[in-house]
Protein backbone atom coordinates (compact mmCIF):
# COMPACT_ATOMS: atom_id res chain seq x y z
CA UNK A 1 116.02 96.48 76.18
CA UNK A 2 113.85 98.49 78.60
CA UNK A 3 110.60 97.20 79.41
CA UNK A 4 107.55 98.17 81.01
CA UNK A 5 106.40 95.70 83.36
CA UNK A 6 102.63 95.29 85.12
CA UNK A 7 101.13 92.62 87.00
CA UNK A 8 99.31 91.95 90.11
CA UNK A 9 101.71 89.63 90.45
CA UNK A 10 104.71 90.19 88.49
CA UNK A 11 106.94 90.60 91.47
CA UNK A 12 106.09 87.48 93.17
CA UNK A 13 107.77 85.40 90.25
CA UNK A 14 111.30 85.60 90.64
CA UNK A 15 112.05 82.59 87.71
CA UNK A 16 110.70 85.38 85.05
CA UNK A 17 112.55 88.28 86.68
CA UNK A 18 115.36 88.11 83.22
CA UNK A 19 113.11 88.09 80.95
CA UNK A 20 111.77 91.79 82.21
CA UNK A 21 114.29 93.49 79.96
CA UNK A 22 117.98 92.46 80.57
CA UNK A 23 118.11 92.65 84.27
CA UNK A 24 121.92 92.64 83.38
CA UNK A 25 121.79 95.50 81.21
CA UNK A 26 122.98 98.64 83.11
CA UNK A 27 120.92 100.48 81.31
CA UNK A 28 117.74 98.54 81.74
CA UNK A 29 114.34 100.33 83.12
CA UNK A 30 112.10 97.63 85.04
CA UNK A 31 108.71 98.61 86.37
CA UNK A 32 106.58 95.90 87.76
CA UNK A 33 103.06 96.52 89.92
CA UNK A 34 102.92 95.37 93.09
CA UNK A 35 99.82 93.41 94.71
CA UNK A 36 97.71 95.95 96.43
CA UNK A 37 99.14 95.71 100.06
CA UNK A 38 95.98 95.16 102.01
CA UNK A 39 93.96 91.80 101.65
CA UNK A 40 91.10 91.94 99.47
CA UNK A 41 87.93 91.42 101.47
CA UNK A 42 87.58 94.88 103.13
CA UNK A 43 87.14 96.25 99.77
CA UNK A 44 85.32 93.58 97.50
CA UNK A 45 81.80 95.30 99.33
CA UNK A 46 81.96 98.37 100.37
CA UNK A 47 80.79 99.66 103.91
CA UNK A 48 77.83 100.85 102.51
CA UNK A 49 77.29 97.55 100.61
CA UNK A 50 78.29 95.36 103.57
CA UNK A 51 76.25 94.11 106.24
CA UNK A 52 78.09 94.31 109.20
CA UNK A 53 77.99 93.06 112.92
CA UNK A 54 76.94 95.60 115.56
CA UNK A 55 78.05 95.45 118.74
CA UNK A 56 74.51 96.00 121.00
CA UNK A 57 76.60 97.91 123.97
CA UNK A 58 78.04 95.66 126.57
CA UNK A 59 75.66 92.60 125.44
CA UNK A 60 77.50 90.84 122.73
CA UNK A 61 81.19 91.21 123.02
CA UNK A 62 83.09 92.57 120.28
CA UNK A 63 82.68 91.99 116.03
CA UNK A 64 85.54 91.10 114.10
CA UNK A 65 87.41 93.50 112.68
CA UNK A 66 86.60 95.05 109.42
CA UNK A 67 89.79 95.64 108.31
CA UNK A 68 92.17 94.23 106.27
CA UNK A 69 92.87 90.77 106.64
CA UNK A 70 95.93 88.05 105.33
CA UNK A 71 94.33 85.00 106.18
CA UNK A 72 93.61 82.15 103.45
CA UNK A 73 91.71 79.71 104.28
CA UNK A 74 91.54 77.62 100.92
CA UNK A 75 91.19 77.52 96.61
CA UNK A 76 87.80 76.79 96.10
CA UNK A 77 86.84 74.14 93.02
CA UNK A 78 89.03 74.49 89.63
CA UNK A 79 86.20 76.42 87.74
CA UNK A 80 86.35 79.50 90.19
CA UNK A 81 89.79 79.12 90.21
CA UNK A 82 90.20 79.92 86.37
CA UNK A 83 87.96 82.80 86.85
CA UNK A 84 89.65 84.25 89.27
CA UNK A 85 92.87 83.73 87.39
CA UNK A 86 91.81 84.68 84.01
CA UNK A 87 90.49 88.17 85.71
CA UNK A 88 93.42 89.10 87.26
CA UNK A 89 94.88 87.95 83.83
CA UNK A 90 92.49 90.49 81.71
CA UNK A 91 93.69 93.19 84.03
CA UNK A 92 97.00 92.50 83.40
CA UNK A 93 96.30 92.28 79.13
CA UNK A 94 95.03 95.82 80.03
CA UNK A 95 97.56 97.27 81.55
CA UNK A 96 100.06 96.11 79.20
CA UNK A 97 97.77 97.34 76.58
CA UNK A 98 97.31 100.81 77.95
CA UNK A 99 101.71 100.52 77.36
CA UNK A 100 101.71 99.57 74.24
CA UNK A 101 98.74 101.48 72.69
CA UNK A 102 100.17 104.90 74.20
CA UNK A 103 103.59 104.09 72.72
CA UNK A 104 102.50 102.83 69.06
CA UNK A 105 99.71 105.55 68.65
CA UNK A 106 102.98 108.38 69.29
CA UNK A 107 105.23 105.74 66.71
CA UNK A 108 107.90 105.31 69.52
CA UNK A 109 109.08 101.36 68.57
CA UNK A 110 107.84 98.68 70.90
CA UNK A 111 109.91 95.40 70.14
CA UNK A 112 107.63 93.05 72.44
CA UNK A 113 104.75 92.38 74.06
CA UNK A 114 104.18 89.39 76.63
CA UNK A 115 101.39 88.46 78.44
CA UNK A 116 102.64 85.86 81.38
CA UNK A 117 106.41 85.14 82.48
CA UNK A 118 109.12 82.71 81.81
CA UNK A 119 109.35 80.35 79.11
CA UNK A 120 107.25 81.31 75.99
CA UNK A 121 104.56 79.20 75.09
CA UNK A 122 103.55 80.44 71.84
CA UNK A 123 104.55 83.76 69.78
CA UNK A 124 104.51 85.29 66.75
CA UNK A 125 106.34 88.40 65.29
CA UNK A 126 103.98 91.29 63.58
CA UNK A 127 104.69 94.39 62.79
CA UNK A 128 108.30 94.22 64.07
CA UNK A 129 106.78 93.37 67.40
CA UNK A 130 107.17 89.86 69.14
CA UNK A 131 103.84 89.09 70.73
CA UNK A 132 104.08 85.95 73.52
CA UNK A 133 102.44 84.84 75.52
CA UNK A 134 104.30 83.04 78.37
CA UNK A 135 104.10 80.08 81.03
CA UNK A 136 103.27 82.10 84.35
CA UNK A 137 100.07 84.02 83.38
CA UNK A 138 100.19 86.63 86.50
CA UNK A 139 102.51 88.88 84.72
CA UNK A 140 103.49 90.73 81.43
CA UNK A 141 105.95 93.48 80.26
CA UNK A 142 106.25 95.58 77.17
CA UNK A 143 109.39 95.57 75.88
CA UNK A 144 111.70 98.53 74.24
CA UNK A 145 114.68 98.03 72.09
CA UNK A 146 115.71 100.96 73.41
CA UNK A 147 119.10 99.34 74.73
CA UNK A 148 118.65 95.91 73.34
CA UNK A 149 122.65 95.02 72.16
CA UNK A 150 120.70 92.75 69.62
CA UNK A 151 118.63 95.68 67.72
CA UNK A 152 119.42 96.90 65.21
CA UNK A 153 118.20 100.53 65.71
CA UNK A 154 120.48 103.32 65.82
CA UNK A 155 120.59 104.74 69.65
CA UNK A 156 120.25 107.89 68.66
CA UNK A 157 116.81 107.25 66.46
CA UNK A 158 114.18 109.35 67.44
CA UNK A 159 111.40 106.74 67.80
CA UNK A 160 113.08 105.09 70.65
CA UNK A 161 111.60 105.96 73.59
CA UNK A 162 114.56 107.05 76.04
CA UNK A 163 114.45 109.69 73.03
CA UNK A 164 111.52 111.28 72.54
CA UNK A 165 109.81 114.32 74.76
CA UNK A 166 109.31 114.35 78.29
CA UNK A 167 105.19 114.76 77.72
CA UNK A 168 105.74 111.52 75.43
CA UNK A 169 107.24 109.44 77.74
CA UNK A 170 104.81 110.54 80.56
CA UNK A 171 101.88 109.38 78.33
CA UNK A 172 103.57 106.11 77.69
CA UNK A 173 104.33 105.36 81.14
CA UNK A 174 101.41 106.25 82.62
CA UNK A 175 98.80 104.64 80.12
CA UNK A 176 98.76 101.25 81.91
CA UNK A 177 96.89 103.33 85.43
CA UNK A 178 94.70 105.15 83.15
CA UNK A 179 93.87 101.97 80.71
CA UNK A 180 93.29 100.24 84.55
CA UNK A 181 90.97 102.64 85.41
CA UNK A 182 88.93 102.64 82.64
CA UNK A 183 88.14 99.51 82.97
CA UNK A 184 87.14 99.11 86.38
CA UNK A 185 84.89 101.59 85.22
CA UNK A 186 83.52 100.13 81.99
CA UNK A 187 83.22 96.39 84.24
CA UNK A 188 80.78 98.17 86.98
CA UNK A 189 79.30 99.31 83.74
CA UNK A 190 78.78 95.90 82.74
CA UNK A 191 77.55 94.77 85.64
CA UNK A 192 74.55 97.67 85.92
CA UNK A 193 73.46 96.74 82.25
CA UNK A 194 74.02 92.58 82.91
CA UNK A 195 73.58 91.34 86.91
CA UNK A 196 72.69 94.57 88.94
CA UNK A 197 73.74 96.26 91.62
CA UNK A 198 73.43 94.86 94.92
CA UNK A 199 71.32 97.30 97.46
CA UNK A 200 70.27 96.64 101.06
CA UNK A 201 67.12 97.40 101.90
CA UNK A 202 66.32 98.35 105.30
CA UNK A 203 63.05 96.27 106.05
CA UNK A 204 61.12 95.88 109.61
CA UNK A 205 63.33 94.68 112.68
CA UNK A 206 66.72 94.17 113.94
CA UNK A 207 68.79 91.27 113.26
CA UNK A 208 70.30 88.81 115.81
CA UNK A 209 74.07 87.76 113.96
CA UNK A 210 75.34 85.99 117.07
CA UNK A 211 74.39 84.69 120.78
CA UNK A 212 76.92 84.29 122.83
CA UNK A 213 76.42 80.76 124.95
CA UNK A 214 75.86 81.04 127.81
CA UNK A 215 74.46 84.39 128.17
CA UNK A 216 71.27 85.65 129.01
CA UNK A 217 69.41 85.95 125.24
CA UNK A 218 70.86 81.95 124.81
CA UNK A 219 69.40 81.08 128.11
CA UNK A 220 65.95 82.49 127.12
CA UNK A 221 65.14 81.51 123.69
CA UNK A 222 67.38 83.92 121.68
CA UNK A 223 68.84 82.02 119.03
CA UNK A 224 71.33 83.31 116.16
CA UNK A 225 69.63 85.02 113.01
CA UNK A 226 66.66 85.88 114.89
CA UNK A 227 64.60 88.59 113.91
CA UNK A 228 63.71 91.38 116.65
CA UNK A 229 60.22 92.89 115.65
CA UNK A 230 58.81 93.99 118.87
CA UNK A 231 60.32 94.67 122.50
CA UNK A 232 57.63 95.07 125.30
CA UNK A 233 54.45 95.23 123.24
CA UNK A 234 56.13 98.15 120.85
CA UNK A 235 57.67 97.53 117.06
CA UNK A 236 61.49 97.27 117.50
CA UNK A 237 63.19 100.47 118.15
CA UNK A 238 66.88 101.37 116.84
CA UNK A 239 69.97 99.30 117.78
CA UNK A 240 70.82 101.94 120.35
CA UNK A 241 67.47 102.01 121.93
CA UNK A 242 67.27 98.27 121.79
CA UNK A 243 70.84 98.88 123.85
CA UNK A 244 69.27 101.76 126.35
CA UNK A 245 65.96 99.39 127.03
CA UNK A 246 68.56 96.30 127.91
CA UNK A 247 71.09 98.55 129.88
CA UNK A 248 68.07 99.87 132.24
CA UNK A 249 66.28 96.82 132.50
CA UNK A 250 68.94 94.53 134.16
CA UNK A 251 67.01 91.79 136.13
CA UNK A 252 63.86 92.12 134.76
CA UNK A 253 61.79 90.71 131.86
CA UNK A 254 61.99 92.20 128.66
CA UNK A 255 59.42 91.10 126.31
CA UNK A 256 60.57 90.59 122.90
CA UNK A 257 58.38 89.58 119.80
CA UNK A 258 60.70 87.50 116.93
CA UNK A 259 60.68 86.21 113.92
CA UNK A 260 62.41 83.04 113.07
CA UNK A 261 63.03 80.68 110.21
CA UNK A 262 60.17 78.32 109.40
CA UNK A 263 57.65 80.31 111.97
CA UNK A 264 55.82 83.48 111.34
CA UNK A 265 56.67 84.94 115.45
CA UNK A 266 57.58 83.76 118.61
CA UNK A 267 57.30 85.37 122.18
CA UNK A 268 60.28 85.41 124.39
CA UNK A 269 61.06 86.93 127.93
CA UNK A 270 64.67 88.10 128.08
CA UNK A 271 66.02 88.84 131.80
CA UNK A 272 69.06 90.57 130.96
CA UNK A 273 72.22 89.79 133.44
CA UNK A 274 74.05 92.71 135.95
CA UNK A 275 77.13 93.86 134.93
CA UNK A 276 79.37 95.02 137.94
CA UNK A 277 78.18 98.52 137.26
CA UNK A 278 74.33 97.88 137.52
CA UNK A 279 74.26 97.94 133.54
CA UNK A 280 72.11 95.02 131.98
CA UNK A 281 73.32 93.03 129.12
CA UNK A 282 72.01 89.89 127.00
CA UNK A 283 74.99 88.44 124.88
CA UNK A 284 73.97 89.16 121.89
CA UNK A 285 75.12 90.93 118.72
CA UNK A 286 72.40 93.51 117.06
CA UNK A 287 72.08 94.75 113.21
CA UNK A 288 69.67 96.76 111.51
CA UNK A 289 67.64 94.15 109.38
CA UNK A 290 68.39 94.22 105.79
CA UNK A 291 66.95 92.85 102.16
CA UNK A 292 69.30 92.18 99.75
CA UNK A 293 68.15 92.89 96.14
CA UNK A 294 69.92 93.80 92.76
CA UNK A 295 69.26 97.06 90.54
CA UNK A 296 69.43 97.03 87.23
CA UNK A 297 69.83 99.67 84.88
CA UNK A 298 66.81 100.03 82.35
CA UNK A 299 69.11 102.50 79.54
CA UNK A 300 72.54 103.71 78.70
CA UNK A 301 71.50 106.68 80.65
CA UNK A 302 70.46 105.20 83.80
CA UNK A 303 73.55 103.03 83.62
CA UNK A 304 75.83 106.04 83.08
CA UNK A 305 74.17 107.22 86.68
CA UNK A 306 74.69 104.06 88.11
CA UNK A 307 78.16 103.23 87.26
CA UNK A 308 79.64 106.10 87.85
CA UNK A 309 77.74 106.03 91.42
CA UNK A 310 79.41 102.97 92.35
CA UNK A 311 82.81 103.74 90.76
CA UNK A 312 83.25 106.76 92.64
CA UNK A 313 81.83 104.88 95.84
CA UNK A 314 84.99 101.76 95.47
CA UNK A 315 87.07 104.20 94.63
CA UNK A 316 86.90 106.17 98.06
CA UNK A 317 86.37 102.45 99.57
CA UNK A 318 89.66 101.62 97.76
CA UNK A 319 91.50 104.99 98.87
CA UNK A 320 90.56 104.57 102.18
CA UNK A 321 91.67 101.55 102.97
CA UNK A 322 94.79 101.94 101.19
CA UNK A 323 95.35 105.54 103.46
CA UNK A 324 94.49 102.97 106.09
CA UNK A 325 97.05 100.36 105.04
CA UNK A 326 99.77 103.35 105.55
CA UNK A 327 98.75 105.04 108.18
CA UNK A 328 98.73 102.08 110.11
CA UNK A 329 101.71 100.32 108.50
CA UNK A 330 103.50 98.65 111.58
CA UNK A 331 99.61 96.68 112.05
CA UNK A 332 98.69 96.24 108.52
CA UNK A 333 102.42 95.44 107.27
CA UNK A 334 101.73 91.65 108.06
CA UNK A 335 98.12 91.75 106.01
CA UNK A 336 100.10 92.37 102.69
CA UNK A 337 98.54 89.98 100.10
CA UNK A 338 100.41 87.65 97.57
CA UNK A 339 98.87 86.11 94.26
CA UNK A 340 98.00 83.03 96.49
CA UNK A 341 95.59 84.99 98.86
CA UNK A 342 94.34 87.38 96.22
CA UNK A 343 93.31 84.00 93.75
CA UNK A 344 91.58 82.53 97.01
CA UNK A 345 89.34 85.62 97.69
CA UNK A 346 88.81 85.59 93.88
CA UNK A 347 87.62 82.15 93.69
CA UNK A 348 85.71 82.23 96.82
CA UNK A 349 83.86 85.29 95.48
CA UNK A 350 83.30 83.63 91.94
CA UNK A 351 82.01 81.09 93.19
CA UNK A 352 79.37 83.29 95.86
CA UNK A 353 77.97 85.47 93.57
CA UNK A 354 78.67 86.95 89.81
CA UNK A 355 78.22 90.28 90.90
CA UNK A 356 81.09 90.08 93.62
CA UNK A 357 83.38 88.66 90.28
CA UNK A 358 82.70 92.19 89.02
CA UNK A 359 83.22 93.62 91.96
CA UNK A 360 86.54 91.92 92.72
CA UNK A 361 87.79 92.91 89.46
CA UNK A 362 86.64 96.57 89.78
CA UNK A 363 88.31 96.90 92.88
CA UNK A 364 91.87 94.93 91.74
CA UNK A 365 91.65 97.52 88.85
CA UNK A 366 91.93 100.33 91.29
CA UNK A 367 93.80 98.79 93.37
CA UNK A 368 96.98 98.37 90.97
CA UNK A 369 96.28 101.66 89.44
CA UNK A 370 96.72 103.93 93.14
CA UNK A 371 99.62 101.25 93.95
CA UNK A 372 101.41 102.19 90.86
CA UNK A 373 101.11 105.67 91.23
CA UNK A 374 103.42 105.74 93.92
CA UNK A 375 106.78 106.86 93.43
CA UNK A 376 108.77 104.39 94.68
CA UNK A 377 111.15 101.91 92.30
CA UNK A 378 109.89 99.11 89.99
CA UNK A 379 106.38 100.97 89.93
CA UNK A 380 105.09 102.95 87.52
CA UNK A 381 105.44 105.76 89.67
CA UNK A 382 108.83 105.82 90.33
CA UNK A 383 109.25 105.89 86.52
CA UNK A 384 107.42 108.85 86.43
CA UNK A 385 108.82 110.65 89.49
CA UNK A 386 112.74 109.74 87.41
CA UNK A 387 111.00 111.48 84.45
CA UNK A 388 109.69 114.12 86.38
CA UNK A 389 113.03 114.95 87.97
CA UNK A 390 114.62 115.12 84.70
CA UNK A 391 112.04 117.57 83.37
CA UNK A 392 112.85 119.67 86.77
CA UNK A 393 116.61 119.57 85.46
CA UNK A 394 115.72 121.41 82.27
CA UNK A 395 115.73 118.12 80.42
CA UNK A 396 119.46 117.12 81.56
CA UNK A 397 118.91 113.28 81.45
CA UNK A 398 119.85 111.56 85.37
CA UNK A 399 122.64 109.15 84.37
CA UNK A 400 121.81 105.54 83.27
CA UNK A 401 123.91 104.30 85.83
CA UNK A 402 121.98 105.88 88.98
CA UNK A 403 118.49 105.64 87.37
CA UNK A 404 119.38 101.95 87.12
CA UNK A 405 120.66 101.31 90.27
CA UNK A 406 117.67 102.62 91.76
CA UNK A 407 115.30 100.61 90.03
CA UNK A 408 117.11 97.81 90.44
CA UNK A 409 117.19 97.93 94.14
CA UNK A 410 113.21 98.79 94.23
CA UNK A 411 112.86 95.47 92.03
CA UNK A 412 115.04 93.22 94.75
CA UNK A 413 112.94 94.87 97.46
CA UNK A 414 109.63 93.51 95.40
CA UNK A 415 111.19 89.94 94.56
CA UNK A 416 112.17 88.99 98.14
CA UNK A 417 108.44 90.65 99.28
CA UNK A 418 107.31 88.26 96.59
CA UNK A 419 108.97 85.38 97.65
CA UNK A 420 108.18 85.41 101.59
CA UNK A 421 103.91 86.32 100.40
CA UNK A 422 104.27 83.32 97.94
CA UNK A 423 105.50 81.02 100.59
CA UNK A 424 103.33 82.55 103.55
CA UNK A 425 99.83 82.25 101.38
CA UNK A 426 100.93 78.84 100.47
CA UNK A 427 101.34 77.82 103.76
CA UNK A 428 97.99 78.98 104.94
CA UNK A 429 95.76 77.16 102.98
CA UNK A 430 93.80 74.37 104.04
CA UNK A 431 94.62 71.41 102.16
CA UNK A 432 98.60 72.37 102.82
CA UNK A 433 98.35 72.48 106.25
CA UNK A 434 96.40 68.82 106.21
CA UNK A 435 99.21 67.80 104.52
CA UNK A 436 101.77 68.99 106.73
């Protein structure tokens, strides 16, 4: 039986890898999605969504990194948990969908469709088609009878799908991307017409994130998540100016007027320290000063601008970092994320804000969708590069045996990837390593 198979996770569950379409078969087609390599974070908000940590020349030392990132700190309470889960869960129930619609609506047979891996918890047969739904819910496959031993279809029927056109089979195995895409688009969609948008909006001063101890700005008065409103009796200039005025000024006072939580202002005199090369520096980290606020569509149309505003925007966000991922592959190679990490940002996030949820879902959408486009075994993209190459042949089919052996070895490749993030992610959470 061939199968299509898509999951953020589907890989990472090596118990379920026989029930994929008889692994045994040599004439089975697997094609599981693969976790988006990068972690999460750098692309649940955007750069220009973020607020980020700027470095105020040589005052404050460096800002973390805003790339991608492995670590997992800990599952956050059961209810943001399931959300997480049951998101990554919809995605999959639309991939799979995206399968099975583009198959039925051309009448090429589909014999079953599974949301989940492993042993079935509940089914029932319609329309010829077994429907499941299964005991490891980061998964799902739609299956073929196509070489099923146990159907009872003639091989050479022409609604099988190993049969029918080259266009046909394109639009079959490509419908899970397209059906992903979609609705990362229709949930930022959602969350225009329901929670908003989150904006920043650039309001008077420049943020203090950190004070190094020790330094200068600590030593005077500065203290983390200040606000800078004034330097030396005039309204706060740009970061960089901020920078030039500290940099020149190296032994001498600086007057600074800032705001702080639970006063309206407070005057400070900051004598910035010497560096070696005459350069003055405080210790501190500098941001513009942002409002956070949420926009809200107020009609269809308005959304329609929105949405496809901010779909466009995580799409280059997810793009980018991907290109990034690549590009820097020997760096980011140990940043891959399993289902462990990915349900830990998920749950952290649902349980932050609802329009991060959104967010996170938008941007696994895309994720899974770009992943599977590449043409490498076990993705959906290495179907279609097979398919391709036949078409390129002048429809002579590539032999069973080779088209399975290469799929085959892209799927072992995917289940001992699966296996080390499973057990890595695992490892790093909190409450494991108390108990270790």
């Amino acid at each position: 039986m061939m199968s299509l198979s898509a999951s953020a996770h589907s890989f990472l569950l090596p118990p379920c890898r026989p029930k994929l379409g008889s692994i045994s078969s040599p004439h089975s087609l697997l094609r599981p999605i693969h976790t988006p390599p990068p972690a999460l974070q750098p692309f649940l908000f955007p750069r220009h969504r973020r607020r980020r940590r700027r470095r105020g020349g040589r005052e404050g030392g460096g800002h973390p990194s805003a790339g991608p990132t492995a670590a997992v700190g800990g599952i956050e309470g059961p209810q943001s948990v399931a959300e997480a889960a049951s998101v990554l869960a919809a995605i999959i129930l639309v991939h799979e969908g995206g399968h099975f619609l583009a198959a039925t609506l051309q009448g090429i047979r589909v014999s079953k469709f599974a949301v989940g891996f492993g042993p079935v918890l509940a089914s029932f047969v319609a329309g010829g088609v077994e429907y499941s739904l299964r005991a490891f819910p980061l998964g799902g496959f739609v299956g073929f009878p196509d070489d099923d031993p146990d159907s009872d279809v003639p091989p050479d029927d022409a609604d099988l799908l190993k049969n029918r056109p080259v266009l046909d089979r394109i639009l079959v195995v490509s419908a899970g991307v397209a059906a992903n895409v979609v609705f990362a688009y229709l949930i930022v969609f959602a969350q225009v017409l329901t929670v908003g948008l989150p904006v920043q909006e650039p309001v008077p001063g420049l943020l203090v994130p950190e004070v190094r101890p020790g330094s200068a700005a600590a030593r005077d008065g500065l203290r983390p998540g200040d606000v800078i409103l004034g330097i030396n009796g005039a309204p706060a200039p740009s970061v960089s100016d901020l920078v030039d005025v500290i940099k020149t000024s190296a032994g001498r006072n600086v007057a600074m007027t800032v705001a702080r939580e639970g006063t309206k202002s407070v005057e400070l005199s900051v004598v910035p320290d010497e560096n070696t090369d005459g350069t003055g520096r405080i210790g501190v980290q500098l941001s513009p000063n942002y409002r956070l606020s949420k926009v809200r569509a107020k009609n269809l149309a308005q959304a329609t601008v929105f949405a496809s505003r901010e779909f466009l925007g995580l799409s280059a966000t997810v793009l980018d970092g991907l290109k990034q991922t690549f590009l820097n592959f020997s760096q980011s190679a140990s940043k891959v994320s399993g289902p462990v990490a990915i349900i830990a940002v998920g749950a952290e996030v649902a349980r932050s804000s609802s329009d991060g949820l959104f967010q996170f879902a938008a941007v696994i959408n895309l994720n899974l969708a770009v992943i599977n486009l590449l043409p490498l075994p076990a993705l959906d993209g290495g179907s279609l590069a097979l398919i391709l190459v036949e078409a390129a042949r002048g429809g002579r089919k590539i032999p069973r045996e080779v088209e399975q052996r290469i799929m085959s070895s892209g799927i072992l490749v995917v289940v001992m990837l699966g296996l080390f993030l499973i057990v890595r992610d695992t490892l790093n959470l909190d409450f494991i390593k108390e108990m270790l």
